[in-house]
Protein backbone atom coordinates (compact mmCIF):
# COMPACT_ATOMS: atom_id res chain seq x y z
CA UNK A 1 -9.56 5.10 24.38
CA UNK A 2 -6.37 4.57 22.72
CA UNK A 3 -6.70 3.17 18.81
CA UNK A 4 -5.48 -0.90 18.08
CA UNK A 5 -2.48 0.49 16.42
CA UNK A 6 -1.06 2.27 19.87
CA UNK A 7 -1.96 -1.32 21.58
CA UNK A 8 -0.19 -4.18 21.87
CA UNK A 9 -2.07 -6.94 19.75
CA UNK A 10 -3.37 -9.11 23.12
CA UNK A 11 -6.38 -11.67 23.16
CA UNK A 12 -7.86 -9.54 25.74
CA UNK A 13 -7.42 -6.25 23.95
CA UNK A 14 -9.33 -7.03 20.96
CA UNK A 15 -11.78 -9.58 21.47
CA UNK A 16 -15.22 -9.08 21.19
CA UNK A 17 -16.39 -12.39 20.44
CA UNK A 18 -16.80 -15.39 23.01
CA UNK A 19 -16.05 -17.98 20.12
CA UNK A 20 -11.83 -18.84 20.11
CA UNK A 21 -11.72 -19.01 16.40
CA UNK A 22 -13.24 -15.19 15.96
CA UNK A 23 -11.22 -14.33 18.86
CA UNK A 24 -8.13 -15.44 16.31
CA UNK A 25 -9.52 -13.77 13.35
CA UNK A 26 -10.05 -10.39 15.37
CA UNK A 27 -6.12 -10.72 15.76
CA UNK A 28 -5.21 -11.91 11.97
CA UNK A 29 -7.77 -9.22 10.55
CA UNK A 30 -5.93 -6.30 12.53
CA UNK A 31 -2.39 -7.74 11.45
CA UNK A 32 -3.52 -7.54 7.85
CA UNK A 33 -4.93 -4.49 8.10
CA UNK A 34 -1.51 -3.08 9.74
CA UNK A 35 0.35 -4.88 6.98
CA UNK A 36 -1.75 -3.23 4.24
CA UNK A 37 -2.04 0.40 5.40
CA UNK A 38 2.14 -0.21 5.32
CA UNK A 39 1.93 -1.35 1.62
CA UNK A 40 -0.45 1.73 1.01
CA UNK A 41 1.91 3.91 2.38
CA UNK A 42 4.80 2.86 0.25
CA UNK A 43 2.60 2.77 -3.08
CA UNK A 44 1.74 6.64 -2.16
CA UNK A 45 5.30 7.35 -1.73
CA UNK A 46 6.72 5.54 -4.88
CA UNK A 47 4.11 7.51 -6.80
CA UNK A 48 4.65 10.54 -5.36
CA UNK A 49 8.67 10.16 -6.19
CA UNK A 50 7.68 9.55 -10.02
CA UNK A 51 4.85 12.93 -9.49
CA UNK A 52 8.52 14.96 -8.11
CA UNK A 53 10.63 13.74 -10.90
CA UNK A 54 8.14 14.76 -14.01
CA UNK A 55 8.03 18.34 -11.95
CA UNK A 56 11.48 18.64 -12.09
CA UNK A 57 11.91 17.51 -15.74
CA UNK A 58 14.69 14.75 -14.60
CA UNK A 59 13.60 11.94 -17.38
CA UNK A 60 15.92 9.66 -15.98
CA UNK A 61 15.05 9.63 -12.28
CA UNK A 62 11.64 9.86 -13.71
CA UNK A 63 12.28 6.68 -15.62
CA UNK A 64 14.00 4.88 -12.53
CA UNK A 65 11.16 6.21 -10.57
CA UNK A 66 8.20 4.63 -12.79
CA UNK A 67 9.64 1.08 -12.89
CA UNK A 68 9.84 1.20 -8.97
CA UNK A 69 6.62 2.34 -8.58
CA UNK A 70 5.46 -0.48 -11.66
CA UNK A 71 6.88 -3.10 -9.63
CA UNK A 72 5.68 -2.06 -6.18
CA UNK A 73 2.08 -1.75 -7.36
CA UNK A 74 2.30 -5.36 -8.94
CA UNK A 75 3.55 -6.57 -5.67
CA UNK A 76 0.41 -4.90 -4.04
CA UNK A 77 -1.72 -6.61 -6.48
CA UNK A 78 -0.43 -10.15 -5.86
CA UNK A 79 -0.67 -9.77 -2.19
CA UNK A 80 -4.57 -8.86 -2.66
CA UNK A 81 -4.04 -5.23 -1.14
CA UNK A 82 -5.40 -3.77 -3.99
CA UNK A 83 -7.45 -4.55 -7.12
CA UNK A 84 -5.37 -5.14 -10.51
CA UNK A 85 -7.67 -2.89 -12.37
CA UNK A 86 -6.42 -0.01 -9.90
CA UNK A 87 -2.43 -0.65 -10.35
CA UNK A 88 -3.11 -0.70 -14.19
CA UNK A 89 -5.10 2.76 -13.70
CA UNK A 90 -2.10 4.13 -11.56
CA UNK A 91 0.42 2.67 -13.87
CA UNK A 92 -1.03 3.99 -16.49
CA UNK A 93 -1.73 7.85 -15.02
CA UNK A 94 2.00 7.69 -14.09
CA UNK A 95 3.73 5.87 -17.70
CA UNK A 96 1.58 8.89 -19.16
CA UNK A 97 3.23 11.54 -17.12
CA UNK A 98 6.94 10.45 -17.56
CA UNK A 99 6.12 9.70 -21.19
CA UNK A 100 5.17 13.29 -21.83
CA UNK A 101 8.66 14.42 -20.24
C-alpha cells in the first residue's frame, strides 16, 4: 500500500469517515502534517549549518548561521509546529555553541 505522501490528496483516497466534515478534516490534517514535517526539515538543516560552522571554527558563518536558525525556529513557533519552550531550548544549545567559538 503506497503511504499518503506518494498519493495524490483525493476525497476517496483518504476518507475513512462517512461524515463530509471529517472527510474534510482527514484532508486539512494530512496537509498540515505535510506542511510541518517541511518546517521540521528546514529547522534540522538550519541547525545543522550552525553544528558545521562551530566544527570548522568559522565565527562568522557561525554567527550568520545562528540568527538564521533564531529566526526560523521563531517562525516554527508562531505557526504552532513546535512548542516555544523547545525553540528557546534549541536556541539556547546552539547561542552556547557559537558563543564558545
Amino acid at each position: 500500500m503506497p503511504s499518503l505522501t506518494q498519493h495524490r490528496l483525493t476525497k476517496e483516497s483518504l476518507s475513512v469517515a462517512n461524515i463530509k466534515s471529517q472527510k474534510k478534516r482527514v484532508l486539512t490534517n494530512e496537509k498540515a502534517r505535510q506542511r510541518n514535517n517541511a518546517v521540521k526539515a528546514e529547522l534540522r538543516t538550519a541547525i545543522r549549518s550552525v553544528n558545521s560552522a562551530v566544527k570548522s571554527a568559522d565565527k562568522e558563518s557561525a554567527g550568520t548561521a545562528l540568527t538564521a536558525a533564531s529566526r526560523k525556529l521563531d517562525k516554527a513557533v508562531s505557526k504552532g509546529v513546535i512548542h516555544k519552550n523547545n525553540a528557546a531550548n534549541r536556541k539556547s544549545a546552539i547561542a552556547r555553541k557559537v558563543g564558545s567559538l
